[in-house]
N, C-alpha and C. Protein backbone atom coordinates (compact mmCIF):
# COMPACT_ATOMS: atom_id res chain seq x y z
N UNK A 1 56.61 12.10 -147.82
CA UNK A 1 56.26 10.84 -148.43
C UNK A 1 56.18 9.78 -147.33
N UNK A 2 55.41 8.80 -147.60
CA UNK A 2 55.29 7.44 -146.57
C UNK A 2 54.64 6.19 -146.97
N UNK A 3 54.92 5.49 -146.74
CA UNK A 3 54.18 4.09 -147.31
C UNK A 3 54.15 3.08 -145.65
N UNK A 4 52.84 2.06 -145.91
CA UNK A 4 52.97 0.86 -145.07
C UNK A 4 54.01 -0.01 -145.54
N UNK A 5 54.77 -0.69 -144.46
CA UNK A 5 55.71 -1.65 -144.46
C UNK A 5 55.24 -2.34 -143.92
N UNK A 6 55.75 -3.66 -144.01
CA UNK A 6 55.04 -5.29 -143.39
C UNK A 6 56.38 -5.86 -142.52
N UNK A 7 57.79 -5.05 -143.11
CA UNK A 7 58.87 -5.89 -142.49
C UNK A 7 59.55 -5.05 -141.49
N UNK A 8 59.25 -4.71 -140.60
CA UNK A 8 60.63 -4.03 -139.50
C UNK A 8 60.49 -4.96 -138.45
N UNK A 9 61.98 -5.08 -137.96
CA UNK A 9 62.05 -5.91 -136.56
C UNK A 9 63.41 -5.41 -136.33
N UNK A 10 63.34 -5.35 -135.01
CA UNK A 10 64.64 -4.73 -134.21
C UNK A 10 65.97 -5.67 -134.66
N UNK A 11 67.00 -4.95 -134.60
CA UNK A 11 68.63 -5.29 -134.95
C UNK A 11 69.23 -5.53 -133.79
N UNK A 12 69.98 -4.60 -133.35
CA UNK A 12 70.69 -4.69 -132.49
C UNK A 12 70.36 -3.42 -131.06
N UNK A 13 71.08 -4.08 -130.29
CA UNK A 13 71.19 -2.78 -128.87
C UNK A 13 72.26 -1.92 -128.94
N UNK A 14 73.71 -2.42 -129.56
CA UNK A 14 74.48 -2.07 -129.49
C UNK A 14 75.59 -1.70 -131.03
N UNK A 15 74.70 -0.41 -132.23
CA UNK A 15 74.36 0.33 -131.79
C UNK A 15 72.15 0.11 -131.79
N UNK A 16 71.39 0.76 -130.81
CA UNK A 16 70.03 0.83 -131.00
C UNK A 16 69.79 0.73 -132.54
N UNK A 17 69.27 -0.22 -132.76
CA UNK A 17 68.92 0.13 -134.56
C UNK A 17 67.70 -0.87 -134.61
N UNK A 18 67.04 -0.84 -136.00
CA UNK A 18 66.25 -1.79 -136.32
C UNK A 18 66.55 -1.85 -138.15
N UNK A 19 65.43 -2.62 -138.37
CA UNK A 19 65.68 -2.58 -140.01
C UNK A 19 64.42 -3.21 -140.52
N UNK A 20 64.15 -2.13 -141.69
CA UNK A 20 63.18 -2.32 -142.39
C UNK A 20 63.02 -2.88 -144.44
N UNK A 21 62.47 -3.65 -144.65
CA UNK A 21 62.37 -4.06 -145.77
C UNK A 21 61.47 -3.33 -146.64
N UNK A 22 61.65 -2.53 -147.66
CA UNK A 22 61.45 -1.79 -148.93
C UNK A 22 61.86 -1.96 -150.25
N UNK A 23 60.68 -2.51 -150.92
CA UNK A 23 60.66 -2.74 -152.39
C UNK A 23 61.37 -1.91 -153.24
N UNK A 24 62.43 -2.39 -153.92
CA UNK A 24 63.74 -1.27 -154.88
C UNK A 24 62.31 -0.28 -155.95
N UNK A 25 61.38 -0.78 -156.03
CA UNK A 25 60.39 -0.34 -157.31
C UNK A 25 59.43 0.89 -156.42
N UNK A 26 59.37 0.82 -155.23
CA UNK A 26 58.81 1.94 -154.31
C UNK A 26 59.09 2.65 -154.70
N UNK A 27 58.02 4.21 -154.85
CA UNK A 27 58.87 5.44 -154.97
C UNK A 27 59.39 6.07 -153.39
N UNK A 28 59.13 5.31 -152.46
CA UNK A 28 59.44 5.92 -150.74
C UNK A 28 61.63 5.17 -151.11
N UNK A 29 61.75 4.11 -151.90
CA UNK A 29 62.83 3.56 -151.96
C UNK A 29 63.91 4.35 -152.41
N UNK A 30 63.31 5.23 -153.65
CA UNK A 30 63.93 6.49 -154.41
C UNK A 30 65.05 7.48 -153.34
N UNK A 31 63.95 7.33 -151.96
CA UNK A 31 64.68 8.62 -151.66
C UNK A 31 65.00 8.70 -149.99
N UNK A 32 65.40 6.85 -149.68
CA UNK A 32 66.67 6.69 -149.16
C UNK A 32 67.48 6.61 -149.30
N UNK A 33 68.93 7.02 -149.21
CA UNK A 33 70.22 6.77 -149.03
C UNK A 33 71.17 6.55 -147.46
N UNK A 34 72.31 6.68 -147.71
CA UNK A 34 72.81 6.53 -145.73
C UNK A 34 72.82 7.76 -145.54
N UNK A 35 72.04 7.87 -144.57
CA UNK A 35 72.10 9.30 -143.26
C UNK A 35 71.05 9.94 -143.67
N UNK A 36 69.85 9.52 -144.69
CA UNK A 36 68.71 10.56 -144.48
C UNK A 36 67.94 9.89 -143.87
N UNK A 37 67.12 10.82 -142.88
CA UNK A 37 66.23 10.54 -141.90
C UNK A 37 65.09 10.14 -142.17
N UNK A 38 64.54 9.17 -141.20
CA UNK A 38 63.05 9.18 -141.54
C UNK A 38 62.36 8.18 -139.98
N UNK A 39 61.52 7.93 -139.88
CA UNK A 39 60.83 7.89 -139.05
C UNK A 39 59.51 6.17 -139.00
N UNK A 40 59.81 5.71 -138.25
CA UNK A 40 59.08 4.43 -138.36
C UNK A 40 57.82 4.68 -137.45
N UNK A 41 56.63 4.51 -137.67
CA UNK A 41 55.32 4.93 -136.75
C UNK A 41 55.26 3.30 -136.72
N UNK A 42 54.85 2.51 -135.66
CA UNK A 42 54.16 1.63 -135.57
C UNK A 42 52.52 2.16 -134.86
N UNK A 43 51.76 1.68 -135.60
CA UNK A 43 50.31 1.98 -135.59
C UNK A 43 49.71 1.45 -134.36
N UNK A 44 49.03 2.46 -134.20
CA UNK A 44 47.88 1.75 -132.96
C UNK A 44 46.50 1.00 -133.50
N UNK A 45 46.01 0.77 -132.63
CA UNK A 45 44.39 -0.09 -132.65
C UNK A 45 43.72 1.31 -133.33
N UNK A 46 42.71 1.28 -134.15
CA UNK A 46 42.12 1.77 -134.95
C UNK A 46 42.90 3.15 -135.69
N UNK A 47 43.62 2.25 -136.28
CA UNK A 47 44.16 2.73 -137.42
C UNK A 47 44.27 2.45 -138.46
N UNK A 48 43.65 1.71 -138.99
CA UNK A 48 43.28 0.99 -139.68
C UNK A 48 43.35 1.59 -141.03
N UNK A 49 42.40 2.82 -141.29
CA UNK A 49 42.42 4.03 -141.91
C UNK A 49 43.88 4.12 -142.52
N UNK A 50 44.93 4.68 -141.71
CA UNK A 50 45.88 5.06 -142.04
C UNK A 50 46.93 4.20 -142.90
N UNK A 51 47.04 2.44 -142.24
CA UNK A 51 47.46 1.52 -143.09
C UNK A 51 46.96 1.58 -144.14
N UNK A 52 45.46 1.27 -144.16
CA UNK A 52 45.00 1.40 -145.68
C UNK A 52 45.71 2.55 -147.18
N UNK A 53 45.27 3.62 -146.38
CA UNK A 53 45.92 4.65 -146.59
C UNK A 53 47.22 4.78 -147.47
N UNK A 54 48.24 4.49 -146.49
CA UNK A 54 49.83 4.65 -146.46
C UNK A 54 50.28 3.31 -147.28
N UNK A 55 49.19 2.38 -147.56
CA UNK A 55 49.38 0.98 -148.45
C UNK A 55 49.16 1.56 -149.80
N UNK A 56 48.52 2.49 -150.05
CA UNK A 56 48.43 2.54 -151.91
C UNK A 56 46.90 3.18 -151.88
N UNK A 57 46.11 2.89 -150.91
CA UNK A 57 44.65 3.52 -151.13
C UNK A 57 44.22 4.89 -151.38
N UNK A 58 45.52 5.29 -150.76
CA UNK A 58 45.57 6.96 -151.42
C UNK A 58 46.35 7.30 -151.98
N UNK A 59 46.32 8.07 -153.06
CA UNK A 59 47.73 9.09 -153.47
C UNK A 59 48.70 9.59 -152.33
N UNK A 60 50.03 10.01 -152.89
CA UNK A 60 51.12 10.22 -151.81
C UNK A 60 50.57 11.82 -151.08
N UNK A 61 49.96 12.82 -152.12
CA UNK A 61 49.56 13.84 -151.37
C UNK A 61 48.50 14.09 -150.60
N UNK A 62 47.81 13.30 -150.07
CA UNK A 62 46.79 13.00 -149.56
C UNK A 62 46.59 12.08 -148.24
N UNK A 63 47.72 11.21 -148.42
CA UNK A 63 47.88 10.40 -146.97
C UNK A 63 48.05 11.09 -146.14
N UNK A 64 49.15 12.26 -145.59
CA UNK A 64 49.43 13.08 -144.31
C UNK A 64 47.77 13.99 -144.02
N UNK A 65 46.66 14.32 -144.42
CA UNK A 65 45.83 14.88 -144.38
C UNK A 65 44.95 13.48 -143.26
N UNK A 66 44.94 12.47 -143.00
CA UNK A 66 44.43 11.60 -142.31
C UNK A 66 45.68 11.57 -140.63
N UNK A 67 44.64 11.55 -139.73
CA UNK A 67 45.39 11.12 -138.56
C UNK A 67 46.00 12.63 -138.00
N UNK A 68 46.95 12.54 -136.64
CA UNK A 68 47.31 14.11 -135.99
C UNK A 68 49.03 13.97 -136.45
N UNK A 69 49.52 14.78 -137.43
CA UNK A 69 50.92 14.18 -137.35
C UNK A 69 51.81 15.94 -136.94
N UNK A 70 52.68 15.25 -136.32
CA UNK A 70 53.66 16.51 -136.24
C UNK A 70 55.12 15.98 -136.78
N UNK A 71 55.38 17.47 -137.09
CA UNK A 71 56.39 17.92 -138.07
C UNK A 71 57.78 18.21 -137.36
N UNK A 72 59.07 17.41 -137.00
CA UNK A 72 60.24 17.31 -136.67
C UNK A 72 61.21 17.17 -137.91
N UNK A 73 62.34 16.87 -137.69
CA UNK A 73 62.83 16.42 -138.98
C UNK A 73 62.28 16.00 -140.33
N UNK A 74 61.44 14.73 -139.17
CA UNK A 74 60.39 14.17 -140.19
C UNK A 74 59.18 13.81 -139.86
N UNK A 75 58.01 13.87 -140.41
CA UNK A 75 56.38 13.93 -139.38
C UNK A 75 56.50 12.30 -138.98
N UNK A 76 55.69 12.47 -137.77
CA UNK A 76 55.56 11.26 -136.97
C UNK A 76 54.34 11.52 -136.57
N UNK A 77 53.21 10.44 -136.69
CA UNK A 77 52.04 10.34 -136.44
C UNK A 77 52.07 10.48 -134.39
N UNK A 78 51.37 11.42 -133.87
CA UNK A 78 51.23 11.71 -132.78
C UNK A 78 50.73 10.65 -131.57
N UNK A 79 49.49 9.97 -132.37
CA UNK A 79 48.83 8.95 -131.44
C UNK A 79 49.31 7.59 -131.77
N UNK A 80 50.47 7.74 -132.61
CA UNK A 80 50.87 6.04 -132.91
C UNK A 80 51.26 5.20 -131.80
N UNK A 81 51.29 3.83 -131.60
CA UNK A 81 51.70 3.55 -130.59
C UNK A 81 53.27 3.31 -130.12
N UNK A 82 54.03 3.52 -131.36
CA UNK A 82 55.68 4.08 -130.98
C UNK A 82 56.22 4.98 -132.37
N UNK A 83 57.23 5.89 -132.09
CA UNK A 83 57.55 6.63 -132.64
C UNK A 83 59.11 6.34 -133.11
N UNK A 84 59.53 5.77 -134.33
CA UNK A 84 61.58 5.35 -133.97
C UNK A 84 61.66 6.73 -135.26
N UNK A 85 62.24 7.54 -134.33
CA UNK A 85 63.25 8.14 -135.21
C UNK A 85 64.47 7.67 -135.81
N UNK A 86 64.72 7.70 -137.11
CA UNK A 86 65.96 6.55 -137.39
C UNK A 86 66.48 7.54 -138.41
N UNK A 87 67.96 6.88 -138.49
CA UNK A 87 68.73 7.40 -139.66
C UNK A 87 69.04 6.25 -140.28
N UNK A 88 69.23 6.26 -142.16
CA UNK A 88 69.53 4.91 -142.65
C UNK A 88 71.25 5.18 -142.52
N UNK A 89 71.36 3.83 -141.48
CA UNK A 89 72.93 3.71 -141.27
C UNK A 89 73.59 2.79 -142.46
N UNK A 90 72.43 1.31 -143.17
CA UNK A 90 73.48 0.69 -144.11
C UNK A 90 71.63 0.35 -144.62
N UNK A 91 72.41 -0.14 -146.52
CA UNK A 91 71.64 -0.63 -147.26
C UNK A 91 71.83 -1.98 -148.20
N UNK A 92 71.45 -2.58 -148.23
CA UNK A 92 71.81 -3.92 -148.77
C UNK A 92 70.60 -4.47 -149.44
N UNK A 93 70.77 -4.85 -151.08
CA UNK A 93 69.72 -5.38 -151.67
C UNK A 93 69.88 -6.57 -151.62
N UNK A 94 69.11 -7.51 -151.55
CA UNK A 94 67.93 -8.47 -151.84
C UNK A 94 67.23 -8.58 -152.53
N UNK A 95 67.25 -9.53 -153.42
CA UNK A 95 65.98 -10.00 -154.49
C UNK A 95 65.36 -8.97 -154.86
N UNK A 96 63.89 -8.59 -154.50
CA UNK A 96 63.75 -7.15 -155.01
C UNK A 96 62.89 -6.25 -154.32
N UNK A 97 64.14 -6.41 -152.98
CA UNK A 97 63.54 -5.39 -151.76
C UNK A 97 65.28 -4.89 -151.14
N UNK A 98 65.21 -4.26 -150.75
CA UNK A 98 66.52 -3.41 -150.09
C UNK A 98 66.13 -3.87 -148.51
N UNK A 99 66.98 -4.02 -147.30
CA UNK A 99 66.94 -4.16 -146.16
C UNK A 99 68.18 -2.97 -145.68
N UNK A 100 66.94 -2.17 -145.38
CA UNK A 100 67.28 -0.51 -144.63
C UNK A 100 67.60 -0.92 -143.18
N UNK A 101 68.76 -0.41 -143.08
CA UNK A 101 69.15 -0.61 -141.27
C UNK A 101 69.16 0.32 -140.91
N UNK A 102 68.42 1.09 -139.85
CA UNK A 102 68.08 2.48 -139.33
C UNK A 102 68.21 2.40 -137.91
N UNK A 103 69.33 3.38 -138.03
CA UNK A 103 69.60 3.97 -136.23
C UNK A 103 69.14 4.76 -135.59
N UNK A 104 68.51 4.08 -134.40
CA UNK A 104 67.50 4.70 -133.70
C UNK A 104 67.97 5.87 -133.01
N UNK A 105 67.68 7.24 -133.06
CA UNK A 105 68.14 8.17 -132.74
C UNK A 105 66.98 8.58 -131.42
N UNK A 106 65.85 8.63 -131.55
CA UNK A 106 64.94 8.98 -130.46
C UNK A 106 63.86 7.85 -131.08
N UNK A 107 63.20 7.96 -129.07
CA UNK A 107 61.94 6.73 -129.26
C UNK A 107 60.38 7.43 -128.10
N UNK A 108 59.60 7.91 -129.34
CA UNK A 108 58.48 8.10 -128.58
C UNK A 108 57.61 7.42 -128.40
N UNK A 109 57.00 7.23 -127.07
CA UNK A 109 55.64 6.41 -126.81
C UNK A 109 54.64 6.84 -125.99
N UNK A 110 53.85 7.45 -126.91
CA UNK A 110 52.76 8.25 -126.18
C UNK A 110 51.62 7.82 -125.25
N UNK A 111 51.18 6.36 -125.73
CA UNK A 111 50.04 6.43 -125.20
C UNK A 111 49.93 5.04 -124.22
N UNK A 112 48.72 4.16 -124.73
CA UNK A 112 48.38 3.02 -124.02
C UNK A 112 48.84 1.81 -124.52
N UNK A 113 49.06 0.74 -124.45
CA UNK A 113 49.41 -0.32 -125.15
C UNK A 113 48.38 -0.91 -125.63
N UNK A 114 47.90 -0.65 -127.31
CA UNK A 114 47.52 -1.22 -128.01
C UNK A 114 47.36 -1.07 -129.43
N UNK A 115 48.48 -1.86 -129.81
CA UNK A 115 48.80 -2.18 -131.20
C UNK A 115 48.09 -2.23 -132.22
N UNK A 116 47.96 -1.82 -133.29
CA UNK A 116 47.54 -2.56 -134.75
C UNK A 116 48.20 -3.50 -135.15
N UNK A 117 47.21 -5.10 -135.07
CA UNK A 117 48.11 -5.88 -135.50
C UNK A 117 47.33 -6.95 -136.63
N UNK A 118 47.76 -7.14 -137.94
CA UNK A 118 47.40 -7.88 -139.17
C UNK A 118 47.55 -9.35 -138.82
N UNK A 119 46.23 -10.42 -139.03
CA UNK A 119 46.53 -11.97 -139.08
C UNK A 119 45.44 -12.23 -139.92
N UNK A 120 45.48 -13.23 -140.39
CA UNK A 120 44.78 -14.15 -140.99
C UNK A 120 44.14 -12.92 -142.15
N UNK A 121 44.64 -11.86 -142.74
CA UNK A 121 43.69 -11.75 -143.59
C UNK A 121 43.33 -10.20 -142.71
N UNK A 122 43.51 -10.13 -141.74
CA UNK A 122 42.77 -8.93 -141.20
C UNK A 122 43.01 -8.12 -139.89
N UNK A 123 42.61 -7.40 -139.33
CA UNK A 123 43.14 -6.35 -138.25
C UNK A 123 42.71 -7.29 -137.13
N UNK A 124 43.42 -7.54 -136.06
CA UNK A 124 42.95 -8.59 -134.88
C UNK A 124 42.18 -7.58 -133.48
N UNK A 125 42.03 -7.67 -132.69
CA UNK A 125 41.82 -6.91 -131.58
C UNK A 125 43.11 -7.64 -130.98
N UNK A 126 43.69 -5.94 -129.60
CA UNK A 126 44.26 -5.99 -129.06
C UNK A 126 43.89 -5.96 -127.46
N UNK A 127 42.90 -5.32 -127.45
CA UNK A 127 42.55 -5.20 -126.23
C UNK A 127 41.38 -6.33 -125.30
N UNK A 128 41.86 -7.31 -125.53
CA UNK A 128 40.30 -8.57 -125.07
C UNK A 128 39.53 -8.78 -125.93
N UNK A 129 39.39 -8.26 -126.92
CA UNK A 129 37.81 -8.20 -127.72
C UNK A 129 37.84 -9.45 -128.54
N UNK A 130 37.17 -9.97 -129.51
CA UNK A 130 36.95 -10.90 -130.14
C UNK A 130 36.93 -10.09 -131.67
């Protein structure tokens, strides 16, 4: 299972963690608890596809069929531009989103630096472009 998120930003160094915001009404919400694993892809430049995707544009069995993903604990998109393996260490609701704190257990970064990144409405360029 996987969905797009809009909220992760790093926690702490000490221990490595970050934390991500997930709607209690998600079915990806169902089936965290503390200590099951899962995996944060931050997306590269033309991926666009896959956000769409992993946002609701596809059914849940059908999203992993887009993009190169490999299969560890938990699949991690190959060409993303970082890879956080995390465990949910604590959970705490909010209004009506949960804020998942996930400890970073391994960090892959495969490729070049350039991000997928959302403004105004839409996918920006990362690399010079207009």
């Amino acid at each position: 299972m996987g969905m797009t998120v809009t909220a992760v930003t790093s926690l702490s160094v000490e221990p490595f963690s970050l934390l991500v915001c997930i709607n209690r009404s998600s079915r990806m919400h169902e089936l965290l608890s503390i200590g099951t694993a899962f995996c944060v892809n931050l997306l590269s430049e033309g991926h666009d596809d896959l956000s769409f995707a992993f946002g609701g544009q596809l059914p849940q069995e059908e999203r992993f069929a887009l993009g190169e993903w490999e299969l560890e604990e938990v699949p991690y998109l190959k060409d993303a531009q970082v890879n956080f393996a995390c465990t949910v260490d604590a959970m705490f609701e909010y209004g009506t989103h949960s804020i998942v704190v996930g400890r970073i257990d391994a960090i892959r970064m495969p490729g070049e630096f350039a991000p997928l990144v959302f403004g105004d409405g839409r996918f920006l360029p990362t690399k010079g472009g207009a």
